[in-house]
PDB file of N, CA and C in Angstrom:
ATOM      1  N   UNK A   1       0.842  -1.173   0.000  1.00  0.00           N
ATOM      2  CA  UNK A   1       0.000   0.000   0.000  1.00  0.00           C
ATOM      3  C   UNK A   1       0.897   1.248   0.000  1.00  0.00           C
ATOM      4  N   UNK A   2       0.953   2.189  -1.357  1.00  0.00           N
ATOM      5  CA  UNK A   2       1.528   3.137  -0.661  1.00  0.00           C
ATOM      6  C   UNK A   2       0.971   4.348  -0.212  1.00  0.00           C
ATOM      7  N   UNK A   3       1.642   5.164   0.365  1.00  0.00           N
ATOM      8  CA  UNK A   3       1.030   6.280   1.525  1.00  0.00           C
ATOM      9  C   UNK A   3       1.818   7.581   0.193  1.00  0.00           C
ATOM     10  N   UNK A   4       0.259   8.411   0.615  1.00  0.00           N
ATOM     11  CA  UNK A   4       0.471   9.559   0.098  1.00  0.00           C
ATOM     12  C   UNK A   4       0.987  11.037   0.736  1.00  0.00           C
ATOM     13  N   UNK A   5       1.314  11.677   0.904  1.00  0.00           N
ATOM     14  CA  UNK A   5       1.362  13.135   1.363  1.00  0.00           C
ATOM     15  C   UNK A   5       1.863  14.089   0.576  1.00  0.00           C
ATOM     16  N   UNK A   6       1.916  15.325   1.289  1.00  0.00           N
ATOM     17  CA  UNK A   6       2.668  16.817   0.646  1.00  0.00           C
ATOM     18  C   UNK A   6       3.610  15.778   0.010  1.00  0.00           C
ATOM     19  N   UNK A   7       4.964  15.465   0.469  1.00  0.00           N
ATOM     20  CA  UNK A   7       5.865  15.436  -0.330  1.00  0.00           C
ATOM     21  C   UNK A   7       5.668  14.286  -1.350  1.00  0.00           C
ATOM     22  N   UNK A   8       4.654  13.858  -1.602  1.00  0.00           N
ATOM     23  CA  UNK A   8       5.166  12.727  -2.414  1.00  0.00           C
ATOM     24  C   UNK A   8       4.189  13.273  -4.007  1.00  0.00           C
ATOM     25  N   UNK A   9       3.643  14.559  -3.941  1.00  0.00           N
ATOM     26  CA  UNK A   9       2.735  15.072  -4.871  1.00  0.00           C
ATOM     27  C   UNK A   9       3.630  15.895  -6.134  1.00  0.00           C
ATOM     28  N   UNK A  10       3.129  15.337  -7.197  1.00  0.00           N
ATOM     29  CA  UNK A  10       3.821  16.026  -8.268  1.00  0.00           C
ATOM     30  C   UNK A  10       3.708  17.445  -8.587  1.00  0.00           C
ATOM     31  N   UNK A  11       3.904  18.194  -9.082  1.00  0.00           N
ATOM     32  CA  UNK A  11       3.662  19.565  -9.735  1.00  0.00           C
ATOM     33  C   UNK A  11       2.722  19.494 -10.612  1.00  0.00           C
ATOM     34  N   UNK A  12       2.083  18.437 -11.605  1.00  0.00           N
ATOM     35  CA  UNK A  12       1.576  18.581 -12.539  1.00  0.00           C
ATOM     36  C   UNK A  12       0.039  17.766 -11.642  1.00  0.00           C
ATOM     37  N   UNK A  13       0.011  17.560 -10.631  1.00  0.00           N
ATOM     38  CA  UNK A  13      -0.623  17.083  -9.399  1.00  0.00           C
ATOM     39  C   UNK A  13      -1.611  17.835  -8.886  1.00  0.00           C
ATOM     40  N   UNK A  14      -0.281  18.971  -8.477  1.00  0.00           N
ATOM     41  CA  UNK A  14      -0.741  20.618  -7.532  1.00  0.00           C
ATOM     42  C   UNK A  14      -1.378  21.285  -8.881  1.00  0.00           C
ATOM     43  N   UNK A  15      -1.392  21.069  -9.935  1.00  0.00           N
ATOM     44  CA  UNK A  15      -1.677  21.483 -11.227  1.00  0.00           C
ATOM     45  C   UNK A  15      -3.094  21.657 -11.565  1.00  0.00           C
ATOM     46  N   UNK A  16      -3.185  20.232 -11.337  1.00  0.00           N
ATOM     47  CA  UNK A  16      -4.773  19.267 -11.713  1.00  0.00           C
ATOM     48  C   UNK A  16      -5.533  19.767 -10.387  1.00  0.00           C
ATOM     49  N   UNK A  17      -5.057  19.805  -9.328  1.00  0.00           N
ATOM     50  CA  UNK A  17      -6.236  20.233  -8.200  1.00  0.00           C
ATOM     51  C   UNK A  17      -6.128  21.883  -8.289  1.00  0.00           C
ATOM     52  N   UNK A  18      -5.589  22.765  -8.623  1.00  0.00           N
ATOM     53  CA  UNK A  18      -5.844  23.714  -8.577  1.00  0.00           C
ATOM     54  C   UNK A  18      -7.082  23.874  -9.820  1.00  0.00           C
ATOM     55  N   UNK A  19      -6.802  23.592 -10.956  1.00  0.00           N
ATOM     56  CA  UNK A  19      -8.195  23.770 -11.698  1.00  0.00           C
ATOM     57  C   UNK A  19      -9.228  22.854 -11.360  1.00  0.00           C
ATOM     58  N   UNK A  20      -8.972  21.476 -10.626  1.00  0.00           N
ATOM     59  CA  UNK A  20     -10.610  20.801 -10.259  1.00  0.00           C
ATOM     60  C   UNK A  20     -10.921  21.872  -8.904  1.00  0.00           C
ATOM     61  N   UNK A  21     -10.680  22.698  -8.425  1.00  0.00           N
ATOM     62  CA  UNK A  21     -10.951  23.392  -7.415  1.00  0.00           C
ATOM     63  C   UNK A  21     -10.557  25.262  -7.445  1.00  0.00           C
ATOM     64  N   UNK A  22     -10.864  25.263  -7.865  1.00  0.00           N
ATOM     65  CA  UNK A  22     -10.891  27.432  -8.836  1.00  0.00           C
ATOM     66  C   UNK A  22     -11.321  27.824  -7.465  1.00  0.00           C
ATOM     67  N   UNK A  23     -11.915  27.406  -6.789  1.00  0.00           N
ATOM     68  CA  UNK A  23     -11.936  28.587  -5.442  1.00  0.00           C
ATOM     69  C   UNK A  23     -10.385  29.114  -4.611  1.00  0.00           C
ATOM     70  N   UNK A  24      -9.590  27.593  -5.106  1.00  0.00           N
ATOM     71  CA  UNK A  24      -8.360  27.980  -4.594  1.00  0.00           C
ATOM     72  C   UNK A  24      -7.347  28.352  -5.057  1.00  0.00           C
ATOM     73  N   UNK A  25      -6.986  29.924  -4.958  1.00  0.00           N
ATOM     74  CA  UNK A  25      -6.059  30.165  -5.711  1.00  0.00           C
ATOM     75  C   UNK A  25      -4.795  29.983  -6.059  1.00  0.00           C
ATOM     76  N   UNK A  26      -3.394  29.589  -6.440  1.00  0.00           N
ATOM     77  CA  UNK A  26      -2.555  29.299  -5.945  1.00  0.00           C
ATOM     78  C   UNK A  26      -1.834  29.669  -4.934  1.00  0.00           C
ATOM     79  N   UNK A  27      -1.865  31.243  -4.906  1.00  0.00           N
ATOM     80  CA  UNK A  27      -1.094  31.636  -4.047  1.00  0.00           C
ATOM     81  C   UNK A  27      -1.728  31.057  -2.215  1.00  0.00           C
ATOM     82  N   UNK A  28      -3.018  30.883  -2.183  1.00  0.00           N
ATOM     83  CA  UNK A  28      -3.534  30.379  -1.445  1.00  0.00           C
ATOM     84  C   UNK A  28      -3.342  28.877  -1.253  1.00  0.00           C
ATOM     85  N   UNK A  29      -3.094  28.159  -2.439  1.00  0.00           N
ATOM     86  CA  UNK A  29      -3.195  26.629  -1.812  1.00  0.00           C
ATOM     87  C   UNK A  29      -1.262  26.664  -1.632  1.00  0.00           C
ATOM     88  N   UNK A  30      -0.687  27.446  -2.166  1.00  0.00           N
ATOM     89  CA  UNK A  30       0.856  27.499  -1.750  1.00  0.00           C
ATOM     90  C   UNK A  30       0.989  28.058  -0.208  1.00  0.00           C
ATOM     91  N   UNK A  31       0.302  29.008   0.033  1.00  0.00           N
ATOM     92  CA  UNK A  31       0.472  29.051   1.778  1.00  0.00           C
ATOM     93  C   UNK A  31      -0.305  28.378   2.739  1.00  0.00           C
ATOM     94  N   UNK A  32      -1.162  27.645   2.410  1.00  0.00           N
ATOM     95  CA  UNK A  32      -2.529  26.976   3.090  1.00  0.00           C
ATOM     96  C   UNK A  32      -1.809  25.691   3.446  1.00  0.00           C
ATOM     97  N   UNK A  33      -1.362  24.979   2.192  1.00  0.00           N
ATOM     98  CA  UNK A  33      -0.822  23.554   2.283  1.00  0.00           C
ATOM     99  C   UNK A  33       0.189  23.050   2.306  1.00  0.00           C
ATOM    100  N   UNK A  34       1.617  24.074   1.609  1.00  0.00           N
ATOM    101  CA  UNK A  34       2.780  24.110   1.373  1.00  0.00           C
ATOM    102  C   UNK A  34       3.410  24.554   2.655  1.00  0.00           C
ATOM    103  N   UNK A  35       3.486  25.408   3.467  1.00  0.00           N
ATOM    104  CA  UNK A  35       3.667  26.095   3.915  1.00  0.00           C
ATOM    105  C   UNK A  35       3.624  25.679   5.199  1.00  0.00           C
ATOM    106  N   UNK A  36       4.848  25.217   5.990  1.00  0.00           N
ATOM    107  CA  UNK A  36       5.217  24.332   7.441  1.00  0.00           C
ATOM    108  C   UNK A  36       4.510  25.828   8.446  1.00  0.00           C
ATOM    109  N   UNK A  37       4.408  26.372   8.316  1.00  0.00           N
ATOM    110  CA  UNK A  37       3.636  27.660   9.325  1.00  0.00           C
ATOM    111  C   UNK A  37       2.555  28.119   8.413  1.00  0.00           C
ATOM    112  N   UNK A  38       1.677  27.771   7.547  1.00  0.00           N
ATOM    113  CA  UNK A  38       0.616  27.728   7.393  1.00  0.00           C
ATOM    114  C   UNK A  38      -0.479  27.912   8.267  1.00  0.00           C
ATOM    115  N   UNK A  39      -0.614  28.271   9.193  1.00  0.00           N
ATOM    116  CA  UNK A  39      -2.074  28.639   9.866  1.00  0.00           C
ATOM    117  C   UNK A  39      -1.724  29.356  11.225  1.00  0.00           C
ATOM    118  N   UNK A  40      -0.415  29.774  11.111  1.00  0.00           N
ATOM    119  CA  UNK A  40       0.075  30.804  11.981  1.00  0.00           C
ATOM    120  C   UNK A  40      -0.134  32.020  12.017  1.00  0.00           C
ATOM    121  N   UNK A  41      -0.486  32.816  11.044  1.00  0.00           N
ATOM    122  CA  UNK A  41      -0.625  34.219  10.891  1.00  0.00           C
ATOM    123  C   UNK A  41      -1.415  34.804  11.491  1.00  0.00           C
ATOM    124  N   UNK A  42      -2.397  34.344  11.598  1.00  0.00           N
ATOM    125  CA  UNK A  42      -4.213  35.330  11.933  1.00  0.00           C
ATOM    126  C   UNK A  42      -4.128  34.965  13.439  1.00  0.00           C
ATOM    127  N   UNK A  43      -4.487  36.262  14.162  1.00  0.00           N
ATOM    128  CA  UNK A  43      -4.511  35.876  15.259  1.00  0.00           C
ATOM    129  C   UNK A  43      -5.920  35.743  15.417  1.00  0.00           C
ATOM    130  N   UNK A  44      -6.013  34.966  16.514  1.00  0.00           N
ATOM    131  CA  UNK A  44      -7.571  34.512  17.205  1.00  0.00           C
ATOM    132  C   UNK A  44      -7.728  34.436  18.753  1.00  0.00           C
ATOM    133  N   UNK A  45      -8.928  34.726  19.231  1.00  0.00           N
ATOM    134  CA  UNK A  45      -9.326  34.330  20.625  1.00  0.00           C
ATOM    135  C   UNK A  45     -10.164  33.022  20.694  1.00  0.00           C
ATOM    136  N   UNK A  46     -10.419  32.349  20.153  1.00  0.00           N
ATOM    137  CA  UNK A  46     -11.046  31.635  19.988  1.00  0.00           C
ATOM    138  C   UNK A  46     -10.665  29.647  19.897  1.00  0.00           C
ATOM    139  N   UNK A  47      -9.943  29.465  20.306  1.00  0.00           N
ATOM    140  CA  UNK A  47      -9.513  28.167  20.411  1.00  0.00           C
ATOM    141  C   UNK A  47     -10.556  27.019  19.593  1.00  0.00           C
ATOM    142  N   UNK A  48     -11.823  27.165  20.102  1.00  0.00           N
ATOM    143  CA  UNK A  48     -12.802  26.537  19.362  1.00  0.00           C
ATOM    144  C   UNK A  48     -13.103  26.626  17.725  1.00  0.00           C
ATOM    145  N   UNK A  49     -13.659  28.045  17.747  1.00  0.00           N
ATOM    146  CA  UNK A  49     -13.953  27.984  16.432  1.00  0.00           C
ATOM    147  C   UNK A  49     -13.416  28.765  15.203  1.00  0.00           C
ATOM    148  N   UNK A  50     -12.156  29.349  15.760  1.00  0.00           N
ATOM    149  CA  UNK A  50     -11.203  29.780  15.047  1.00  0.00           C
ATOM    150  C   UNK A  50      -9.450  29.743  15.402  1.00  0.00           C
ATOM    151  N   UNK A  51      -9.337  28.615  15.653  1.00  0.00           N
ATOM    152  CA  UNK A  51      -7.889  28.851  16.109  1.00  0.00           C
ATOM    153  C   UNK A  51      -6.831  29.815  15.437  1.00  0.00           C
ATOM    154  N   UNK A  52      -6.148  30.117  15.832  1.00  0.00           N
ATOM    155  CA  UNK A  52      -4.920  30.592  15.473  1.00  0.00           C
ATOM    156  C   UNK A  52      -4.443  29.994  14.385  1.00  0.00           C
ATOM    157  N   UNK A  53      -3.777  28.357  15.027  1.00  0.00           N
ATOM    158  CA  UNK A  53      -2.687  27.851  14.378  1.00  0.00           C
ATOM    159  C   UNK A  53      -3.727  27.152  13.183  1.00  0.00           C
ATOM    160  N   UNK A  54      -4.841  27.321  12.983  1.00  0.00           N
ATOM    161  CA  UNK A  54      -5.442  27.012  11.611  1.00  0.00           C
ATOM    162  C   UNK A  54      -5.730  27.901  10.148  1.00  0.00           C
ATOM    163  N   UNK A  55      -5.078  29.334  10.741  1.00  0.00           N
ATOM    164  CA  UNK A  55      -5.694  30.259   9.578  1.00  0.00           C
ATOM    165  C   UNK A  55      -4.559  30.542   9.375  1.00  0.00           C
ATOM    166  N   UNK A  56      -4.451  31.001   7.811  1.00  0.00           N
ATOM    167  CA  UNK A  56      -3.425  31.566   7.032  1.00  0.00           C
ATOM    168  C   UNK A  56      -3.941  33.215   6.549  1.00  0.00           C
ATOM    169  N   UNK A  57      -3.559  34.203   5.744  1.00  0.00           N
ATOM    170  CA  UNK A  57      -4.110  34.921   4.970  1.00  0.00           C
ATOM    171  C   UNK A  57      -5.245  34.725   5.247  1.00  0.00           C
ATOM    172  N   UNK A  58      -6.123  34.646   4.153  1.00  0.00           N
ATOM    173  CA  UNK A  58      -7.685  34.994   3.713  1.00  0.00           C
ATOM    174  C   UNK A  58      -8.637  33.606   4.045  1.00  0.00           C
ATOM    175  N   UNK A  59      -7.808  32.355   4.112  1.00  0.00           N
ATOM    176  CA  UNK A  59      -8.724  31.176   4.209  1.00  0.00           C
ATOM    177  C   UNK A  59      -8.153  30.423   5.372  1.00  0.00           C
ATOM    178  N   UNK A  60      -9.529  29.940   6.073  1.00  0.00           N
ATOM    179  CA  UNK A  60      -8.964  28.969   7.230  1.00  0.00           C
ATOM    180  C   UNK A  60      -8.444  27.573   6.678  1.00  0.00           C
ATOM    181  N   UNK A  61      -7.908  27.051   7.191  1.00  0.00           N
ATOM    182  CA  UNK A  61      -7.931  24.827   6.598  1.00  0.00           C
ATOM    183  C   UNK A  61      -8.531  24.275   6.645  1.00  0.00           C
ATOM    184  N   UNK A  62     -10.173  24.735   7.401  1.00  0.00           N
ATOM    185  CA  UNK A  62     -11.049  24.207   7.197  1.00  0.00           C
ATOM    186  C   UNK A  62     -12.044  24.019   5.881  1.00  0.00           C
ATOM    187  N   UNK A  63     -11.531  25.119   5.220  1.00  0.00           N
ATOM    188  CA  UNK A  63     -11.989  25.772   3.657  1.00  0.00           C
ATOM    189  C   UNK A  63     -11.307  25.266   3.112  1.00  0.00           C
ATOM    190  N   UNK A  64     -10.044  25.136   3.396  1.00  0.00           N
ATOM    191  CA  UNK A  64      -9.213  24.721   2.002  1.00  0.00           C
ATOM    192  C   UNK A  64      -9.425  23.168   2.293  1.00  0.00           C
ATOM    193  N   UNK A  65      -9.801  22.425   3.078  1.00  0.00           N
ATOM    194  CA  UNK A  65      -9.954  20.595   3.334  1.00  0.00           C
ATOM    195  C   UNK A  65     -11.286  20.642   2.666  1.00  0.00           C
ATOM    196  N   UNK A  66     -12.314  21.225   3.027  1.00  0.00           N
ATOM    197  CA  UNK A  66     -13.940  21.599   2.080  1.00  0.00           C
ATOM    198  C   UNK A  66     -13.418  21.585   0.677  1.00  0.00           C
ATOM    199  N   UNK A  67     -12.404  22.061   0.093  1.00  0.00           N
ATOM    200  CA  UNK A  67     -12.212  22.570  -1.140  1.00  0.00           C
ATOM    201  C   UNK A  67     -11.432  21.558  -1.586  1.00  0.00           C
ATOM    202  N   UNK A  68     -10.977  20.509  -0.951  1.00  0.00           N
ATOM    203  CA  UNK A  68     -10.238  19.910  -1.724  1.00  0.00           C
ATOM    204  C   UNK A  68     -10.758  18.363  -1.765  1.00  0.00           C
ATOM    205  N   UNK A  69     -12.293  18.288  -1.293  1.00  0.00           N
ATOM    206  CA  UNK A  69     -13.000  16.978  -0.999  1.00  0.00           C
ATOM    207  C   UNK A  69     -14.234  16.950  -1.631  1.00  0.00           C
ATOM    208  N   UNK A  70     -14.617  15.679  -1.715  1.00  0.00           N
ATOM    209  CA  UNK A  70     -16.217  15.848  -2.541  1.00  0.00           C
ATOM    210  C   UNK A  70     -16.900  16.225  -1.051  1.00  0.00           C
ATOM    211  N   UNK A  71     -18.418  16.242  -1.284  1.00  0.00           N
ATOM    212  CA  UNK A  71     -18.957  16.854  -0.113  1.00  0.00           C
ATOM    213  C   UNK A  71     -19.479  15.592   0.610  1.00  0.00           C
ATOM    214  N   UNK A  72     -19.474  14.480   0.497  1.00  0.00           N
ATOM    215  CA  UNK A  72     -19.348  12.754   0.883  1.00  0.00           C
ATOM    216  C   UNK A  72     -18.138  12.803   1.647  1.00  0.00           C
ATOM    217  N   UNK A  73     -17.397  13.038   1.334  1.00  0.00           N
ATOM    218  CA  UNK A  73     -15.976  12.859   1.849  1.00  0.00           C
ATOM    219  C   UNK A  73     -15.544  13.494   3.027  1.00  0.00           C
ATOM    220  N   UNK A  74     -16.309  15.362   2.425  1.00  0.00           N
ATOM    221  CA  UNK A  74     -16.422  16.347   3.698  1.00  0.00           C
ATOM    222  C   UNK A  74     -16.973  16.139   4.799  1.00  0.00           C
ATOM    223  N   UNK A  75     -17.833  15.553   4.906  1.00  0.00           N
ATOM    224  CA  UNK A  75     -19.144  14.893   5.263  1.00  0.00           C
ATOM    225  C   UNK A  75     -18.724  13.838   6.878  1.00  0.00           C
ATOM    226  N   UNK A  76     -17.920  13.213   6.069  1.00  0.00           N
ATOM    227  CA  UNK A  76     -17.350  12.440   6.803  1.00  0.00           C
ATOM    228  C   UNK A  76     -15.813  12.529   7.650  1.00  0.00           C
ATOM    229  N   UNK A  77     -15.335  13.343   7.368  1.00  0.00           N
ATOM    230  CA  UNK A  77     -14.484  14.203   7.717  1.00  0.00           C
ATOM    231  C   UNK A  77     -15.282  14.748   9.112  1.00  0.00           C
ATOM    232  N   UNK A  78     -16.422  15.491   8.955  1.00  0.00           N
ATOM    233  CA  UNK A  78     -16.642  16.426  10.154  1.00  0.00           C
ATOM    234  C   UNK A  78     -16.948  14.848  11.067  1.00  0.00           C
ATOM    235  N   UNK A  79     -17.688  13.921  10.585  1.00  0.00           N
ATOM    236  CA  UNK A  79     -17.913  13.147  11.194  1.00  0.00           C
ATOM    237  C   UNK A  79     -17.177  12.432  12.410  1.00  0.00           C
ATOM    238  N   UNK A  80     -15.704  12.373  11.562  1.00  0.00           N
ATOM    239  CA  UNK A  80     -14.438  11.761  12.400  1.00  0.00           C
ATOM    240  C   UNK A  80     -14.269  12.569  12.902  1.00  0.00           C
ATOM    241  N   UNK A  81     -14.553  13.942  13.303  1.00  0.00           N
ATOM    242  CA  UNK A  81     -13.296  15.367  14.211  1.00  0.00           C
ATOM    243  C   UNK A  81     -14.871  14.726  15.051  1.00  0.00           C
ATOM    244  N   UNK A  82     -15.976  14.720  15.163  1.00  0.00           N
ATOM    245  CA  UNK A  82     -16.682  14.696  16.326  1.00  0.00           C
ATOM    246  C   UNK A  82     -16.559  13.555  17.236  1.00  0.00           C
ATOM    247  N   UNK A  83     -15.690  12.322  16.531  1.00  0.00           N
ATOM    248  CA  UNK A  83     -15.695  11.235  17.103  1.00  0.00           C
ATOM    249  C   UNK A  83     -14.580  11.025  17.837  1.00  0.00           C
ATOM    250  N   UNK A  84     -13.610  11.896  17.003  1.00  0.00           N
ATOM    251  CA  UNK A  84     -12.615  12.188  17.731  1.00  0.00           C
ATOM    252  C   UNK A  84     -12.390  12.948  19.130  1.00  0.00           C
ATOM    253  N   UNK A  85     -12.947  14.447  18.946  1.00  0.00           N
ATOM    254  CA  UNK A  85     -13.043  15.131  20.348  1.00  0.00           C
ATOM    255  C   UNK A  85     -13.969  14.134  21.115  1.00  0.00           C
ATOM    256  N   UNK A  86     -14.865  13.425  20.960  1.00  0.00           N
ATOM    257  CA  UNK A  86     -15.816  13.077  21.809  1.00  0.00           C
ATOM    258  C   UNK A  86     -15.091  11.740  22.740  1.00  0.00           C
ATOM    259  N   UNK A  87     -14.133  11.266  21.760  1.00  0.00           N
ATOM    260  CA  UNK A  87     -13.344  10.036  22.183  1.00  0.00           C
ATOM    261  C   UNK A  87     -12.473  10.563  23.212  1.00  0.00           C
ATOM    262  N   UNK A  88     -11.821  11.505  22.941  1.00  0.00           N
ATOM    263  CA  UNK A  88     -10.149  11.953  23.782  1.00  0.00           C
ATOM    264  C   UNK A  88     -10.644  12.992  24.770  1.00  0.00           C
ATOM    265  N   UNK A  89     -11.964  13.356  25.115  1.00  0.00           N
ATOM    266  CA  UNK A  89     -12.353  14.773  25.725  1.00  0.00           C
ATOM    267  C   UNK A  89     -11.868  14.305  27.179  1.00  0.00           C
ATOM    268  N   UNK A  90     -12.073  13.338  27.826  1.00  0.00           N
ATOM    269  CA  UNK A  90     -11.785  13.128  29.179  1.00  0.00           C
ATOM    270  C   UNK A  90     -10.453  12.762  29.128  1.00  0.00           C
ATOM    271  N   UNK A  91      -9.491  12.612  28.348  1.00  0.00           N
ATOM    272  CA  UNK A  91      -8.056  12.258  28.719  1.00  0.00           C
ATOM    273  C   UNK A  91      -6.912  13.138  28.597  1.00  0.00           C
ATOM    274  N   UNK A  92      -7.611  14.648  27.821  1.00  0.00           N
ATOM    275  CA  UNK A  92      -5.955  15.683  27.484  1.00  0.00           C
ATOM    276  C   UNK A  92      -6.272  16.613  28.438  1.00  0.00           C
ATOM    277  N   UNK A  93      -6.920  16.531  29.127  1.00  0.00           N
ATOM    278  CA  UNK A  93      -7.443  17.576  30.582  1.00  0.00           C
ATOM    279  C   UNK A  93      -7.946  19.220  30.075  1.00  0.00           C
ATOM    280  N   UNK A  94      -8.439  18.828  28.807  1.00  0.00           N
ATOM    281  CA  UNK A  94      -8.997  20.230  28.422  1.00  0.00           C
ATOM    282  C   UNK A  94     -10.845  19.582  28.137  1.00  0.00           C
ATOM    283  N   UNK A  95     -11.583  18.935  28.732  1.00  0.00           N
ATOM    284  CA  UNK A  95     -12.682  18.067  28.397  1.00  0.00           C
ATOM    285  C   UNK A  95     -13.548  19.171  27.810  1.00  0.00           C
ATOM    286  N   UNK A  96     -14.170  20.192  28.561  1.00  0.00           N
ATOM    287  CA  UNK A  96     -14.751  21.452  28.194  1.00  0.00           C
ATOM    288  C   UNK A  96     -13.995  22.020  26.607  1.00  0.00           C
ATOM    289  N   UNK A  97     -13.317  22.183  26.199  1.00  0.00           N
ATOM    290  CA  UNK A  97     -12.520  22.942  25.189  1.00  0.00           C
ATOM    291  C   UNK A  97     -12.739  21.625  24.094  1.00  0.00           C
ATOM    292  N   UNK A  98     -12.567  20.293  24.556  1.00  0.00           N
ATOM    293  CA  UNK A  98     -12.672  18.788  23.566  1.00  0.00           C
ATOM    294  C   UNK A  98     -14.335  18.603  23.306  1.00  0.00           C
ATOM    295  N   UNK A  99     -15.106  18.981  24.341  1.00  0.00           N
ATOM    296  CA  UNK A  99     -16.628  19.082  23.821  1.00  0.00           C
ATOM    297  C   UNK A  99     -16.855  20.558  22.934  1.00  0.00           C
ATOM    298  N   UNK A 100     -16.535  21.143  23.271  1.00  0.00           N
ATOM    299  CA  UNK A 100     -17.259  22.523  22.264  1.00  0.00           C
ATOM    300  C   UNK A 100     -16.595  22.303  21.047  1.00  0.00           C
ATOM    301  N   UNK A 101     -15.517  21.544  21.146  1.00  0.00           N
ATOM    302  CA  UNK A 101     -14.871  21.536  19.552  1.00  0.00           C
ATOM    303  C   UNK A 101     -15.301  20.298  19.129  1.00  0.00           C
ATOM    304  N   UNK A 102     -15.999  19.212  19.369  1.00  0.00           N
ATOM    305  CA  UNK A 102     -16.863  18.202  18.594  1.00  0.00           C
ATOM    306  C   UNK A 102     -18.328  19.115  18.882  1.00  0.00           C
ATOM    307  N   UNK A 103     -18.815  19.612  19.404  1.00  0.00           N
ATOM    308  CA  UNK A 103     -20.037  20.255  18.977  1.00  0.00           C
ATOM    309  C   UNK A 103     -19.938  21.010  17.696  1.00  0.00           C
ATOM    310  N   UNK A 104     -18.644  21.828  17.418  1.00  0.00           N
ATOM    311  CA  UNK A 104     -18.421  23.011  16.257  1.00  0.00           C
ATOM    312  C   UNK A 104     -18.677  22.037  15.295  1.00  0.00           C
ATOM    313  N   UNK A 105     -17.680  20.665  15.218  1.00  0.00           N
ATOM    314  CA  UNK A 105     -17.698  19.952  14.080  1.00  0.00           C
ATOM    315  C   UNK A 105     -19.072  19.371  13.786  1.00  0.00           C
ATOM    316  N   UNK A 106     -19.846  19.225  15.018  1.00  0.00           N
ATOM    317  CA  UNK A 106     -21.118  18.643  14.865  1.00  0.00           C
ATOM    318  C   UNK A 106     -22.285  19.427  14.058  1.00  0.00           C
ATOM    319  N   UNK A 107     -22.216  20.539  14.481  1.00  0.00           N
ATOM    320  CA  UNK A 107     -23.087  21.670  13.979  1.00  0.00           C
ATOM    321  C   UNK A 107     -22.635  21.962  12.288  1.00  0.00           C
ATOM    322  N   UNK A 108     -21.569  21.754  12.034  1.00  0.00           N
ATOM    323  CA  UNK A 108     -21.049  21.659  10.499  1.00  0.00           C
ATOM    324  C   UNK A 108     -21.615  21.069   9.951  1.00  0.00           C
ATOM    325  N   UNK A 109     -21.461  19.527  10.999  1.00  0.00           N
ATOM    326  CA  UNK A 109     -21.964  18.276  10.060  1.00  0.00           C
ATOM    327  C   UNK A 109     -23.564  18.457   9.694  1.00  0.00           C
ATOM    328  N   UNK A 110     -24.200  18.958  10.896  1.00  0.00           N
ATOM    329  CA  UNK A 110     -25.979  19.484  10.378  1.00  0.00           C
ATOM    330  C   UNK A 110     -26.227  19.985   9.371  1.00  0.00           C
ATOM    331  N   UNK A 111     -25.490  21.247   9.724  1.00  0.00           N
ATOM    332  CA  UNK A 111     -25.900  22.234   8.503  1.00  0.00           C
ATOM    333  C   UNK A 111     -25.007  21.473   6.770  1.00  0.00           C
ATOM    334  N   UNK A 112     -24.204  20.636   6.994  1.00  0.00           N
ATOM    335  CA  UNK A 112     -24.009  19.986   5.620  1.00  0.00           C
ATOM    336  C   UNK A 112     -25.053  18.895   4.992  1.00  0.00           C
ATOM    337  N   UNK A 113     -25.892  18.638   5.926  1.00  0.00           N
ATOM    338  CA  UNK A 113     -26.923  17.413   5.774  1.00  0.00           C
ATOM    339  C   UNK A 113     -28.235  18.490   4.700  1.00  0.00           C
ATOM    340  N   UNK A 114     -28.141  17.402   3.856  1.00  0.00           N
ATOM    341  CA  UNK A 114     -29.438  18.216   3.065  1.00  0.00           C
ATOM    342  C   UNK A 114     -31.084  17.269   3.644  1.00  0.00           C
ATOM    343  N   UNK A 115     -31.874  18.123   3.514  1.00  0.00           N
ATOM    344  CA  UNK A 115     -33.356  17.602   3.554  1.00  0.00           C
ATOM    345  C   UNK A 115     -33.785  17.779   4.909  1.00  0.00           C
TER     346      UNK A 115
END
């Protein structure tokens, strides 16, 4: 099986997802995804629903992971961050801060549900 990541992606790769995805511009998916301090810039008070270490410039990583997934995929994505905080909330001694941040993801996951 092999394993994918940043480094193992071609140029003509970063190529093809920038036009299956036009919301993201390059200069944006070059600091969003490229970029080892990528979500350092913007400051925040907000630990929950805007961290710090998640925003770059103009787009959070939560936009650019939306942007780079079908909405099945997204879908399930929020699914795992709720299963996740909900799993680890009693063991990193922040339980309060591990529930409001599977609620954020939870409330995503609603409002992504159609019907």
């Amino acid at each position: 099986m092999q394993k994918y990541g940043i480094n193992s992606v071609t140029p003509s790769e970063w190529n093809r997802l920038q036009k299956e995805y036009p919301a993201l511009k390059s200069t944006e998916v070059e600091t969003t995804v490229l970029s080892n301090d990528a979500c350092m810039d913007k400051p925040s008070s907000d630990p929950v629903k805007s961290p710090t270490h998640y925003n770059s410039g103009s787009i959070e990583c939560i936009d650019a992971i939306k942007e780079s997934m079908s909405e099945r995929e997204f879908l399930g994505y929020l699914k795992g961050n709720v299963m996740k905080y909900l799993w680890r909330y009693d063991y990193k001694g922040k339980a309060k801060e591990d529930l409001k941040k599977a609620d954020w993801y939870l409330n995503r996951l609603i409002d992504g549900i159609k019907g």
